[in-house]
N, C-alpha and C. Protein backbone atom coordinates (compact mmCIF):
# COMPACT_ATOMS: atom_id res chain seq x y z
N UNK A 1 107.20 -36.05 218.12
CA UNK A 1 108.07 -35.36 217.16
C UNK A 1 109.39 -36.12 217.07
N UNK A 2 109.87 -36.72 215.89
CA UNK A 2 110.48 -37.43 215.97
C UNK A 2 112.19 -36.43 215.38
N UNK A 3 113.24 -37.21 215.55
CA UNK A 3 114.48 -36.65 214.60
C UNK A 3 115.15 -37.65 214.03
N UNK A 4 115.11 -37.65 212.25
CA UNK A 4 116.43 -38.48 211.52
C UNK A 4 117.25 -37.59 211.68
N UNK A 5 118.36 -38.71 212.04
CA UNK A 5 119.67 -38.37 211.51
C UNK A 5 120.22 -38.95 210.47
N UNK A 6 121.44 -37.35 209.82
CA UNK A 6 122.36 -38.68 208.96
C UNK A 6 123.80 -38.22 209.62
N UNK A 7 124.37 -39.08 209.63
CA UNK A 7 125.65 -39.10 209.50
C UNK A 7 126.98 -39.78 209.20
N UNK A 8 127.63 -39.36 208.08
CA UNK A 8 128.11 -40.35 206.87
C UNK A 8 127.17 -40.61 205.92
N UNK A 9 127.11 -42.17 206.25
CA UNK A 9 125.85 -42.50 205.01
C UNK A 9 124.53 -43.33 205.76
N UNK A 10 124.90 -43.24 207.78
CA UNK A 10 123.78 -43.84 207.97
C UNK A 10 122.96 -42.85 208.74
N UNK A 11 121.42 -43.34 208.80
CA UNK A 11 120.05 -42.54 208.83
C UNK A 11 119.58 -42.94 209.92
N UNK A 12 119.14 -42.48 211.16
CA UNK A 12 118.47 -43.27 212.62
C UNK A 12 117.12 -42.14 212.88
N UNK A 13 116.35 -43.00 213.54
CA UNK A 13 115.55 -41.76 213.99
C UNK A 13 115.59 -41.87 215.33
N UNK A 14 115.36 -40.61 215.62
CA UNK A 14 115.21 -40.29 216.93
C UNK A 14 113.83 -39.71 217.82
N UNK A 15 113.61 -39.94 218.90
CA UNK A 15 112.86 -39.08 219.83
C UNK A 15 113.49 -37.28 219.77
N UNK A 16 112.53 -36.73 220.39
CA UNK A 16 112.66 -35.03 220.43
C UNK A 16 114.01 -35.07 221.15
N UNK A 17 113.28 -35.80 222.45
CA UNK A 17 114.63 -35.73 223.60
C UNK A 17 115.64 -35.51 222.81
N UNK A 18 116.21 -36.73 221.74
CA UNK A 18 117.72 -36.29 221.31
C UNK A 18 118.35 -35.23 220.74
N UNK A 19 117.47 -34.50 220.25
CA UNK A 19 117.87 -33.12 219.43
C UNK A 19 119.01 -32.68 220.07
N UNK A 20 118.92 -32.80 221.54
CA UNK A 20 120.32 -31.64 222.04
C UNK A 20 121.56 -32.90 221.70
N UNK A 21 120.91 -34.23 221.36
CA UNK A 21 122.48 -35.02 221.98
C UNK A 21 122.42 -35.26 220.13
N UNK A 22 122.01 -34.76 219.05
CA UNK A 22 122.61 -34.44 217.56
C UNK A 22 122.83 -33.40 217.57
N UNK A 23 122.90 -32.19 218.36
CA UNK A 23 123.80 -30.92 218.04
C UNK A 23 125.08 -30.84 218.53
N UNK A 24 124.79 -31.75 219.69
CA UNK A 24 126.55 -32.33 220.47
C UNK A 24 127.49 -32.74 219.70
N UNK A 25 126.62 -33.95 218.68
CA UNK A 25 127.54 -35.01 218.32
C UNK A 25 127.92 -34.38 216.77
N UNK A 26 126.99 -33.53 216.07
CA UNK A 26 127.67 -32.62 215.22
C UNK A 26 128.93 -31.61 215.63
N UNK A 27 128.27 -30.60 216.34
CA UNK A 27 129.51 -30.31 216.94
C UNK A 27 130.91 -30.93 217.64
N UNK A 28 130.84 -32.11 217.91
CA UNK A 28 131.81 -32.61 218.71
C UNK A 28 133.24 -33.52 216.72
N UNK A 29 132.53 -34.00 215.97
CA UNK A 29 132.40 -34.04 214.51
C UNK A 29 133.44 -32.82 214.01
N UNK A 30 132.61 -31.72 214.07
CA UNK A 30 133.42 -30.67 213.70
C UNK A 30 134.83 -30.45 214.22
N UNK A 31 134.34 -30.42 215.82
CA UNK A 31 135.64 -30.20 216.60
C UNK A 31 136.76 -31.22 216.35
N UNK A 32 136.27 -32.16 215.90
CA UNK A 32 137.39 -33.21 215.84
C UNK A 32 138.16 -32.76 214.24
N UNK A 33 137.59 -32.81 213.52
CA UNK A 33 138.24 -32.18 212.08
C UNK A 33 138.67 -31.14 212.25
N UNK A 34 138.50 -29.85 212.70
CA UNK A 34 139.73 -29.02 212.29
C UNK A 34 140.79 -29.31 214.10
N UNK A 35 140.40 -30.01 214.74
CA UNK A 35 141.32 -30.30 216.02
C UNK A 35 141.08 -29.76 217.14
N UNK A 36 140.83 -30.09 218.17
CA UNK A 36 140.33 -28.95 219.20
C UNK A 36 141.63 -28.37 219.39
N UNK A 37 142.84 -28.65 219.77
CA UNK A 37 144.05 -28.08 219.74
C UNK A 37 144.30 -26.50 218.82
N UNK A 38 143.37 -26.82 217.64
CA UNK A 38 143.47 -25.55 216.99
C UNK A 38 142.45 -25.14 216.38
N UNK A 39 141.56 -25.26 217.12
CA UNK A 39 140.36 -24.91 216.70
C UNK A 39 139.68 -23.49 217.29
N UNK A 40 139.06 -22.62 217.09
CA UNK A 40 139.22 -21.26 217.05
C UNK A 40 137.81 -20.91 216.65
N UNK A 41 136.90 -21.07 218.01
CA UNK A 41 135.53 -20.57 217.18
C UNK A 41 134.47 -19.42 217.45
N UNK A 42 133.92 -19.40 216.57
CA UNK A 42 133.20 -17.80 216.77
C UNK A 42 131.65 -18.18 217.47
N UNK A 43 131.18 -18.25 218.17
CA UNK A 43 130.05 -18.93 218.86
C UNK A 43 128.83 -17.23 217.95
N UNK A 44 128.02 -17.31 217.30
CA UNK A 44 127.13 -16.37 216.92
C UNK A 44 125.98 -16.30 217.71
N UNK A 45 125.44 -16.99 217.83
CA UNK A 45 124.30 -16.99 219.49
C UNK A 45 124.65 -18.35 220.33
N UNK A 46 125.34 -18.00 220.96
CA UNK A 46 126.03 -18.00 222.32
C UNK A 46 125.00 -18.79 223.32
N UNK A 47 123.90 -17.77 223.57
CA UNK A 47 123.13 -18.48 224.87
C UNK A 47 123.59 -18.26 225.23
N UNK A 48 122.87 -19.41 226.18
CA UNK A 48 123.45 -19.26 228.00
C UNK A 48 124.34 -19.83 228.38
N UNK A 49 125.28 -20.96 227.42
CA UNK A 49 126.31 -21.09 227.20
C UNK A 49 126.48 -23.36 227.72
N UNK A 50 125.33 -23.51 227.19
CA UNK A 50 125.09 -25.12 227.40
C UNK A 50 126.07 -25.75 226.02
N UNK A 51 125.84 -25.39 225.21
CA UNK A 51 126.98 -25.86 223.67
C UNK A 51 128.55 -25.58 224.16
N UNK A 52 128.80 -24.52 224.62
CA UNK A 52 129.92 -24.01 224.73
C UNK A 52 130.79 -24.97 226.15
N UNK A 53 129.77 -24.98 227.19
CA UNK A 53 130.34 -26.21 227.88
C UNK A 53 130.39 -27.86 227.38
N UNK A 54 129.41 -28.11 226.81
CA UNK A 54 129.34 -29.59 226.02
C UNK A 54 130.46 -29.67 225.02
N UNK A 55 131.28 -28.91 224.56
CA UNK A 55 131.56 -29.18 223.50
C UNK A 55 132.78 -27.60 223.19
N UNK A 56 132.72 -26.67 222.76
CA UNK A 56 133.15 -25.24 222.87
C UNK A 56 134.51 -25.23 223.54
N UNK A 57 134.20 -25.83 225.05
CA UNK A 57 135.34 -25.59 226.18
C UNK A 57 136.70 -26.22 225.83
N UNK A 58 136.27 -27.27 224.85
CA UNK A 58 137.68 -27.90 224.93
C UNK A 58 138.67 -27.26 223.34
N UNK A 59 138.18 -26.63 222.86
CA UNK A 59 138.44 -25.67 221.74
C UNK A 59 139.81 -25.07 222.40
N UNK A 60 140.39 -24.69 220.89
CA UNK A 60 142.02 -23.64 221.64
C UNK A 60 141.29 -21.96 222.27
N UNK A 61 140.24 -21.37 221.38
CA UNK A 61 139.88 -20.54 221.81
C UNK A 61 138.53 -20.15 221.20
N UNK A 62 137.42 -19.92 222.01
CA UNK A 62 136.56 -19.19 222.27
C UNK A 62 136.01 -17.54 222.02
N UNK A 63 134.81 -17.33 221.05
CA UNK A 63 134.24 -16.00 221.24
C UNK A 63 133.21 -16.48 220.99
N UNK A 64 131.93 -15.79 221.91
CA UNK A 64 130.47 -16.16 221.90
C UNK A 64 130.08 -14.74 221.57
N UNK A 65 128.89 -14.28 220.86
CA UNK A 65 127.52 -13.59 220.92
C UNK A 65 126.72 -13.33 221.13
N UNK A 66 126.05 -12.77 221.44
CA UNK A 66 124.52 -12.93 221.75
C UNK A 66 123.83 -11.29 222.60
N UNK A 67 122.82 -11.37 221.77
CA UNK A 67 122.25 -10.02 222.26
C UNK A 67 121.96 -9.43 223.84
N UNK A 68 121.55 -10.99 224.32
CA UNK A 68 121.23 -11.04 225.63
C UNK A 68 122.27 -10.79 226.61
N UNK A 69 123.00 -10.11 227.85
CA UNK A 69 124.29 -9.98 228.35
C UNK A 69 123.91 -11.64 229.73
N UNK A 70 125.07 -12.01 229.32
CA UNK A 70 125.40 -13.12 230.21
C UNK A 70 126.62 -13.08 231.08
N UNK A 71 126.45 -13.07 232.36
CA UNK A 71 127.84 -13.09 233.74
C UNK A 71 128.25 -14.07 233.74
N UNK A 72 129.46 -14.28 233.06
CA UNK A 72 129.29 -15.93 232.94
C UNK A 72 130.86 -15.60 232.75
N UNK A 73 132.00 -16.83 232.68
CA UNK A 73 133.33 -16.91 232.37
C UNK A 73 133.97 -16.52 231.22
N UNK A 74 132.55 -16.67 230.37
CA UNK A 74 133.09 -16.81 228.61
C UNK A 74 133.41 -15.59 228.20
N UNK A 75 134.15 -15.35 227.13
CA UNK A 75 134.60 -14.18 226.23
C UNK A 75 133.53 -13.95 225.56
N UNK A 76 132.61 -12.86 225.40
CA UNK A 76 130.93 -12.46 225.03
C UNK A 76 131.42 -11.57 224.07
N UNK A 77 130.69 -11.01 223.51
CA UNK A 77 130.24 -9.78 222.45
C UNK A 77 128.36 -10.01 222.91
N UNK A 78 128.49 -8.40 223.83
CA UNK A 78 126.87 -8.48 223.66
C UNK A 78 126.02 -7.64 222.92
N UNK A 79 126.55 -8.25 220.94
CA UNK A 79 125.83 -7.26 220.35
C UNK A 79 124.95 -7.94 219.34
N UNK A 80 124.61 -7.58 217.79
CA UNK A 80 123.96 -8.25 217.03
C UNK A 80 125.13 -8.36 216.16
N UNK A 81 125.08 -10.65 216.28
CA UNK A 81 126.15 -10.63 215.19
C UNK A 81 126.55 -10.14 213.92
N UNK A 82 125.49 -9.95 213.26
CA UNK A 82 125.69 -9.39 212.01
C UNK A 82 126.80 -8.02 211.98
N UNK A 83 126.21 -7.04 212.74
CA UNK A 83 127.34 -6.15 213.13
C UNK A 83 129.30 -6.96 213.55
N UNK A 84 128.84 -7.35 214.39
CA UNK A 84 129.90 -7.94 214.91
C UNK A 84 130.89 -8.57 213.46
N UNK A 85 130.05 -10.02 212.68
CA UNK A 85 131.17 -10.14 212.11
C UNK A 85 130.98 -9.31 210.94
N UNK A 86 130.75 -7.92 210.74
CA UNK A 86 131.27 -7.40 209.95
C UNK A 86 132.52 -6.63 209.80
N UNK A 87 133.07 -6.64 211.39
CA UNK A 87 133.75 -5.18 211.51
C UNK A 87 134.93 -5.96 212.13
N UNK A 88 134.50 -7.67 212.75
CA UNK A 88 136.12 -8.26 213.67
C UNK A 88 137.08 -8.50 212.40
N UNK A 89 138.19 -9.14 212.65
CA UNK A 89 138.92 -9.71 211.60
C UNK A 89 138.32 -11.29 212.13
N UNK A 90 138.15 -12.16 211.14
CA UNK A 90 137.41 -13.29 210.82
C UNK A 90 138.43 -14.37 211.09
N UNK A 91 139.75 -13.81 210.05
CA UNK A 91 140.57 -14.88 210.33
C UNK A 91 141.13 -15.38 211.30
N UNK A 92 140.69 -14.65 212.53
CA UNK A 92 140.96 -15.13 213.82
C UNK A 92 140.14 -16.65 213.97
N UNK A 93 139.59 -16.95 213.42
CA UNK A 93 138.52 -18.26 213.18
C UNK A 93 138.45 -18.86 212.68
N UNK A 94 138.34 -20.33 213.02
CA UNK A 94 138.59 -21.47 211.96
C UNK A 94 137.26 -22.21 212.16
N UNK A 95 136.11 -21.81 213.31
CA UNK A 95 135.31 -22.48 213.39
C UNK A 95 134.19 -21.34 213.44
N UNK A 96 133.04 -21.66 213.26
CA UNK A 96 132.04 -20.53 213.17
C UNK A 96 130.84 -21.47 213.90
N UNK A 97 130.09 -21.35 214.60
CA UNK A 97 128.41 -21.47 215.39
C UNK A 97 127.35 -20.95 214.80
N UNK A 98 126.79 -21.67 213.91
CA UNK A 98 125.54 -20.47 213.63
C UNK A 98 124.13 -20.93 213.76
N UNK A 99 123.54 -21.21 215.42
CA UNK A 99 123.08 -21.77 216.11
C UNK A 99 121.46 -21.00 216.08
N UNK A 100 121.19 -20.44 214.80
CA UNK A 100 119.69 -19.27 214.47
C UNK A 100 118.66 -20.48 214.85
N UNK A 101 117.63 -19.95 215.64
CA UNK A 101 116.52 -20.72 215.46
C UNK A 101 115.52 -20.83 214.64
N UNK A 102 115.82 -19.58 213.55
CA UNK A 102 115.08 -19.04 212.31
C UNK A 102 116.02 -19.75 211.01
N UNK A 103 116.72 -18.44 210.77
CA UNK A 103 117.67 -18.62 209.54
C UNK A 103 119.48 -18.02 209.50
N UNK A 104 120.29 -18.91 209.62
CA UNK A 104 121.45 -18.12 209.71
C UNK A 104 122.18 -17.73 207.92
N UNK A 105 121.37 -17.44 207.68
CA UNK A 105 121.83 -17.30 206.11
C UNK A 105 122.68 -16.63 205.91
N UNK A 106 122.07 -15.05 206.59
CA UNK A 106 122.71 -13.82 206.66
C UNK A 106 123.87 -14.07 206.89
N UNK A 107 124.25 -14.45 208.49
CA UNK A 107 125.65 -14.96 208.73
C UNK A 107 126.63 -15.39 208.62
N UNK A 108 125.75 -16.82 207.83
CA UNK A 108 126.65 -17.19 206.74
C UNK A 108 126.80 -16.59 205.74
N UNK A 109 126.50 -15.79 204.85
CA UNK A 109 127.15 -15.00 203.93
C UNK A 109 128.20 -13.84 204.42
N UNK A 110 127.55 -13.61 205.04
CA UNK A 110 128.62 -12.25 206.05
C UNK A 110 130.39 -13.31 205.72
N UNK A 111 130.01 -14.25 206.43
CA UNK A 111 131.43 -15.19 206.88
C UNK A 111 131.82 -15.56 204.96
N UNK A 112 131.14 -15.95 204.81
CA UNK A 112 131.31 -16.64 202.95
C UNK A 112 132.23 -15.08 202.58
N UNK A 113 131.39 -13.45 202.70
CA UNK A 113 132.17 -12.85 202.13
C UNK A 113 133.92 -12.76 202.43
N UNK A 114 133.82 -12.35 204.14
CA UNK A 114 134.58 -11.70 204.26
C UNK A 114 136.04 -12.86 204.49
N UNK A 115 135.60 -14.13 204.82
CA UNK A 115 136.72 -15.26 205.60
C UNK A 115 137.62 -15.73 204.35
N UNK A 116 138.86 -15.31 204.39
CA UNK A 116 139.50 -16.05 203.20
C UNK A 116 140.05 -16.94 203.80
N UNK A 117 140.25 -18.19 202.92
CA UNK A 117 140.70 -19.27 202.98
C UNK A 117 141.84 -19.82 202.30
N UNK A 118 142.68 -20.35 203.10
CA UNK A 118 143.83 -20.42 202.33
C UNK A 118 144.06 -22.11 202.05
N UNK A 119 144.56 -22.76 200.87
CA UNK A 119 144.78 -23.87 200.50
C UNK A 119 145.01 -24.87 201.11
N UNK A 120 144.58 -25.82 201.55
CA UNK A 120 144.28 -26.68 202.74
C UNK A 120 143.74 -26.17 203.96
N UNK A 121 143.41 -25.54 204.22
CA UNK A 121 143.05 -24.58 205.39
C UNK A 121 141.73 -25.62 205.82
N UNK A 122 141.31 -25.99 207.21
CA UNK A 122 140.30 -26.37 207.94
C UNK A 122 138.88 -25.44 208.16
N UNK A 123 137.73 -25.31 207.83
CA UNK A 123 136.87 -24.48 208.64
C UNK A 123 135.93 -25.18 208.85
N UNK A 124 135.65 -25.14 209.96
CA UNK A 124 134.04 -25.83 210.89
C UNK A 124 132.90 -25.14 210.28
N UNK A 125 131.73 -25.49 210.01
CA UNK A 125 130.60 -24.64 209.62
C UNK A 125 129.60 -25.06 210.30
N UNK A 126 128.49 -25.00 211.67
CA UNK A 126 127.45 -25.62 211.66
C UNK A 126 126.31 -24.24 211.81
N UNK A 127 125.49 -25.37 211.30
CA UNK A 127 124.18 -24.44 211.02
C UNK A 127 123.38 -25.11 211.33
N UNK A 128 122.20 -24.05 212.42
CA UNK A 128 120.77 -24.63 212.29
C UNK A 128 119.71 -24.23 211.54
N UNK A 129 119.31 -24.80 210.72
CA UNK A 129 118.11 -23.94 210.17
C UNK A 129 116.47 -24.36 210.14
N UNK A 130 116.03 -23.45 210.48
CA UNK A 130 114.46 -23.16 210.21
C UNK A 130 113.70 -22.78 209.60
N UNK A 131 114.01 -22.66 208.43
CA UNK A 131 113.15 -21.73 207.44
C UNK A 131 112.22 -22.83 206.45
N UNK A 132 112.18 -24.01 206.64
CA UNK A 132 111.01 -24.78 205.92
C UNK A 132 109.62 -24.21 206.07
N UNK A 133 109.09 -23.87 206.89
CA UNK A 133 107.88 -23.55 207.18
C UNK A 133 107.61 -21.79 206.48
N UNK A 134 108.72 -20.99 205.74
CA UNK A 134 108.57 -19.99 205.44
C UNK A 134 108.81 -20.26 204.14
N UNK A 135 109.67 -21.07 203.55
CA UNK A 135 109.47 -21.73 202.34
C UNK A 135 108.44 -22.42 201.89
N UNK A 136 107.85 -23.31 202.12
CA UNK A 136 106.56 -23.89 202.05
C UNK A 136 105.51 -22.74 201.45
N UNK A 137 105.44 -22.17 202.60
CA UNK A 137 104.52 -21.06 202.02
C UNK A 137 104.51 -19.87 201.12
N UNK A 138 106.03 -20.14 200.58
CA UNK A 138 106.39 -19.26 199.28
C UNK A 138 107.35 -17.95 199.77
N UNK A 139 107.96 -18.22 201.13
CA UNK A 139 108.51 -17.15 200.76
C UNK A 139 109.96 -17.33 200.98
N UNK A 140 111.36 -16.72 200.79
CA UNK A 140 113.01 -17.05 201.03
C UNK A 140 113.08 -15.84 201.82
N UNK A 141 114.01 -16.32 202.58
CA UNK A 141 115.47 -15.16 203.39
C UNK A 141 116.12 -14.41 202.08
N UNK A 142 116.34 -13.67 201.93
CA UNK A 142 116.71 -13.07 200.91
C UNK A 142 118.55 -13.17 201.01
N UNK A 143 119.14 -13.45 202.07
CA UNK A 143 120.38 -13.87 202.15
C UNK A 143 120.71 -15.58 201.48
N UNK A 144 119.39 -16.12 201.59
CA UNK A 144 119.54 -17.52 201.28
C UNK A 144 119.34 -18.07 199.89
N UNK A 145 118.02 -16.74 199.52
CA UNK A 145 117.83 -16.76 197.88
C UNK A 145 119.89 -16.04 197.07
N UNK A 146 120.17 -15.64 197.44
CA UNK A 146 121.54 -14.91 196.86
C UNK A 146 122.34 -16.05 197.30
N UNK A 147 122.89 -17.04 198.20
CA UNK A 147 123.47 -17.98 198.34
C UNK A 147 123.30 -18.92 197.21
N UNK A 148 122.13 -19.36 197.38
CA UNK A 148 120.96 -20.30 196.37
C UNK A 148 121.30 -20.44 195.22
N UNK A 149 121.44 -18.68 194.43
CA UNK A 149 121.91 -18.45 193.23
C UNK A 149 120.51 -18.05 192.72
N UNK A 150 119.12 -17.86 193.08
CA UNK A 150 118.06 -17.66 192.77
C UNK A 150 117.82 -15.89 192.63
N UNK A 151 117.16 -15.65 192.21
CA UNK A 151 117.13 -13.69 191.47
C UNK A 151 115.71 -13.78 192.36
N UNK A 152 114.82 -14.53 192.03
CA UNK A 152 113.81 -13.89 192.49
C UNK A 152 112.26 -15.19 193.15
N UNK A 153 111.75 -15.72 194.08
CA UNK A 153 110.87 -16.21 193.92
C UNK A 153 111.35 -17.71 194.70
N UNK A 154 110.24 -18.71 195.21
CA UNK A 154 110.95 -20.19 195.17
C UNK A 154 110.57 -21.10 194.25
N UNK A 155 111.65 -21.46 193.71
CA UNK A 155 111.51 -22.18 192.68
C UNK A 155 110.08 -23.71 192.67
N UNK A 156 109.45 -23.99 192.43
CA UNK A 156 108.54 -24.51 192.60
C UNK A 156 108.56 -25.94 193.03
N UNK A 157 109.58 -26.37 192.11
CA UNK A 157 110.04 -28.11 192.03
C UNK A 157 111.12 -28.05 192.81
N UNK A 158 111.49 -27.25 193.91
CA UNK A 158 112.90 -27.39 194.90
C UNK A 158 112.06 -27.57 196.37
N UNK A 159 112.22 -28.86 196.76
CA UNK A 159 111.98 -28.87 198.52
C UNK A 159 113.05 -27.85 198.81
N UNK A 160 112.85 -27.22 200.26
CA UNK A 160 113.44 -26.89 201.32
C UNK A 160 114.74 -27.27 201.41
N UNK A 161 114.91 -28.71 201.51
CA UNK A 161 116.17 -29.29 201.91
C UNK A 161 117.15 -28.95 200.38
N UNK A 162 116.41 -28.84 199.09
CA UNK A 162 117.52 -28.75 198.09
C UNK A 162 118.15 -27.66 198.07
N UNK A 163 117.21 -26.43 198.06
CA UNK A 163 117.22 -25.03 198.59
C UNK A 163 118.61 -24.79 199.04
N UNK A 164 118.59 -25.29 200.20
CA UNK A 164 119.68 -25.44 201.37
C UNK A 164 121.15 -25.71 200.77
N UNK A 165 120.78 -27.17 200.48
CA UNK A 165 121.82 -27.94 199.61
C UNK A 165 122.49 -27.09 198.38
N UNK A 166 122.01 -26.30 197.53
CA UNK A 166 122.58 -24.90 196.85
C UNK A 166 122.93 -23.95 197.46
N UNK A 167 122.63 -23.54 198.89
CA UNK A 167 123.05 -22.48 199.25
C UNK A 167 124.40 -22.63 200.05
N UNK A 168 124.63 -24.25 200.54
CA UNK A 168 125.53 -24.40 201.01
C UNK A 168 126.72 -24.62 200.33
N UNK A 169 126.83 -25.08 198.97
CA UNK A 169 127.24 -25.25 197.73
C UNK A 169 127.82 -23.67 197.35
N UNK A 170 126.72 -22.83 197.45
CA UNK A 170 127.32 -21.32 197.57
C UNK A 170 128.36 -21.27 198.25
N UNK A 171 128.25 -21.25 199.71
CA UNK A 171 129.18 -20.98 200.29
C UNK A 171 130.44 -21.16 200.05
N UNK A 172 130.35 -22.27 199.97
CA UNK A 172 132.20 -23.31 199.51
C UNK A 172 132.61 -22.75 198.69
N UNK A 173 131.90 -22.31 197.81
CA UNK A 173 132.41 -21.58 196.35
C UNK A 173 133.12 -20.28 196.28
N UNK A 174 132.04 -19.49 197.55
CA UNK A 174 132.73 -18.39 197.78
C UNK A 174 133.65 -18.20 198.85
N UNK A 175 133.91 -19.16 199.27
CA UNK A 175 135.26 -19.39 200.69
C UNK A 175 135.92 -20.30 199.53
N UNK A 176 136.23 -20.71 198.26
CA UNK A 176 136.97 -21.48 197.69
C UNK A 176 137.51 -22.55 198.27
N UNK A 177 136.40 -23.20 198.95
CA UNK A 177 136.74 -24.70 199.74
C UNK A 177 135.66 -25.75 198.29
N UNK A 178 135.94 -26.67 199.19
CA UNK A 178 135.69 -28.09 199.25
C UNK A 178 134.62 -28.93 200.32
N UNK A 179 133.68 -29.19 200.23
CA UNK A 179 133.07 -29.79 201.31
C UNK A 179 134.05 -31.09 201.86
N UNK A 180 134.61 -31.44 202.91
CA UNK A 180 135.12 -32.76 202.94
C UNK A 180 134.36 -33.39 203.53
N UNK A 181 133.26 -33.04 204.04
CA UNK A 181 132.45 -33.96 205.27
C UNK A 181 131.13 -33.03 205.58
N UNK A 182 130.04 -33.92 205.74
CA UNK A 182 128.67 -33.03 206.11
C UNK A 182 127.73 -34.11 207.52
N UNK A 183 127.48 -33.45 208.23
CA UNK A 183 126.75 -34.07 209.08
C UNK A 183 125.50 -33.43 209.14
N UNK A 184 124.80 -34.36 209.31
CA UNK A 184 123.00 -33.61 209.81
C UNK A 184 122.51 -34.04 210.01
N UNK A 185 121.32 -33.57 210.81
CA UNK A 185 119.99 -34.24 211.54
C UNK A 185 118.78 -33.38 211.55
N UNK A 186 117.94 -33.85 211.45
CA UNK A 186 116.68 -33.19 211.48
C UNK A 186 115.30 -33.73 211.94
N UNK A 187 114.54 -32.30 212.72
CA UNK A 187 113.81 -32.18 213.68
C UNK A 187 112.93 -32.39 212.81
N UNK A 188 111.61 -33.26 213.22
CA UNK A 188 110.64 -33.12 212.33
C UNK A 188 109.37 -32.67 213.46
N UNK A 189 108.63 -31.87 212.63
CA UNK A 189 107.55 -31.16 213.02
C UNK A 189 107.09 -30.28 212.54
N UNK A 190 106.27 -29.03 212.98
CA UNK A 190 106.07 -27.55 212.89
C UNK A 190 107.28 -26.99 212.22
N UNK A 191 108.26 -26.69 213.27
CA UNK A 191 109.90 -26.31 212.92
C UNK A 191 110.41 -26.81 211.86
N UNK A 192 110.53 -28.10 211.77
CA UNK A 192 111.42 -28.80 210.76
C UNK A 192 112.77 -28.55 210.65
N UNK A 193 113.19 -28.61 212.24
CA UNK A 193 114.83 -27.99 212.46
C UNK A 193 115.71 -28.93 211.58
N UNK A 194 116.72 -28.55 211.15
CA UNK A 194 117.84 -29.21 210.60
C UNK A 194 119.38 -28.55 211.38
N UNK A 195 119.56 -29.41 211.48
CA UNK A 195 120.60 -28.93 212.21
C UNK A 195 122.28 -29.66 211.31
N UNK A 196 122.45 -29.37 210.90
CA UNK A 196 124.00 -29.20 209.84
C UNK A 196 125.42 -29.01 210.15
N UNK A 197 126.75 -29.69 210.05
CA UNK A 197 127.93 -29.70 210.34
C UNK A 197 128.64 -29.56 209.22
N UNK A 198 129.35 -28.83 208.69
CA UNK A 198 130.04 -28.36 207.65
C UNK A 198 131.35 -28.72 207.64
N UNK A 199 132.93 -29.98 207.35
CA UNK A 199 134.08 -29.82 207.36
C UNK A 199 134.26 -29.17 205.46
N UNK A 200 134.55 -28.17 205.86
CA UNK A 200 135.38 -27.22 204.86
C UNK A 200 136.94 -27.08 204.37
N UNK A 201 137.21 -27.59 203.35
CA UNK A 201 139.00 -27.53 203.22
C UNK A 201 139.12 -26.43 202.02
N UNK A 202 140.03 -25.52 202.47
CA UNK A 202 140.43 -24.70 201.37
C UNK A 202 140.89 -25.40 200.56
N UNK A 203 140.91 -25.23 199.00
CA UNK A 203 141.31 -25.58 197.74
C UNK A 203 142.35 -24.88 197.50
């Protein structure tokens, strides 16, 4: 099972092994654009907290998620994010985790609604997603079809990856940013992980 990456404008492939060392180097990407000095992130599944030491720790501040309860140092919420970021104030955050092994669509819209952004403003976005293999076979996240801009169905002549590419396009639109920078890599296989780095500038 192999993984391309891109990042910028160049393409490598990789062994499986590397998957964890392209979610590092996305994340580490992010962290560097909005600054670790002021960087402020919302960890949405958390784990057991391997991202958050690689990378997380050197952040100004820290909040993780995750359903599972972990004894651990970190600042937790042990609930279901969706709840969660509906009800925190957001703007405490300049960076968001949305580390789904399925689909973080939801999440990301949750954040698209509620996070305003103010004119030059920095926001981190990474995303993993999995939903090729549920696309393929005809069916959407229904958070991802409303990102998308799609009413009903998958469009026939759209791979997976374009899918995406509109829904992320959503987002910006509705946080009134700017993409300034995109990183990604992707798992090829069964999964068909993609794993995604978002630098976001308010407009």
């Amino acid at each position: 099972m192999g993984l391309a990456k891109t990042l910028g404008r160049s393409t490598k492939k990789h062994s499986s092994a590397a998957a964890w060392g392209a979610k590092v180097d996305i994340r580490e990407r992010v962290l560097d654009f909005v600054g670790a000095g002021q960087a402020r992130v919302f960890d949405a599944f958390a784990g057991n907290g391997k991202l958050h030491d690689a990378v997380w720790s050197r952040a100004a501040a820290y909040q993780g998620c995750d359903t599972t309860l972990y004894l651990d140092s970190r600042t937790m919420f042990c609930a279901d994010n969706r709840r969660v970021l509906r009800c925190i104030e957001l703007g405490l955050f300049n960076v968001f985790d949305l580390d789904a092994f399925g689909s973080p669509w939801e999440q990301a819209g949750i954040i698209a609604a509620r996070r305003a952004v103010a004119a030059g403003e920095k926001i981190g976005l990474v995303l993993t997603l999995g939903e090729g293999l549920h696309l393929k076979m005809g069916g959407m996240p229904k958070a991802l079809g409303r990102l998308a801009g799609f009413t009903q169905g998958v469009p026939g002549a759209l791979r997976d990856g374009e899918i995406a590419d509109r829904a992320i396009r959503g987002i910006a639109r509705r946080m009134g940013c700017e993409i300034a920078h995109r990183w990604q890599a992707e798992r090829k296989g069964a999964s068909n992980l993609r794993y995604v780095g978002l630098a976001l500038r308010g407009c």
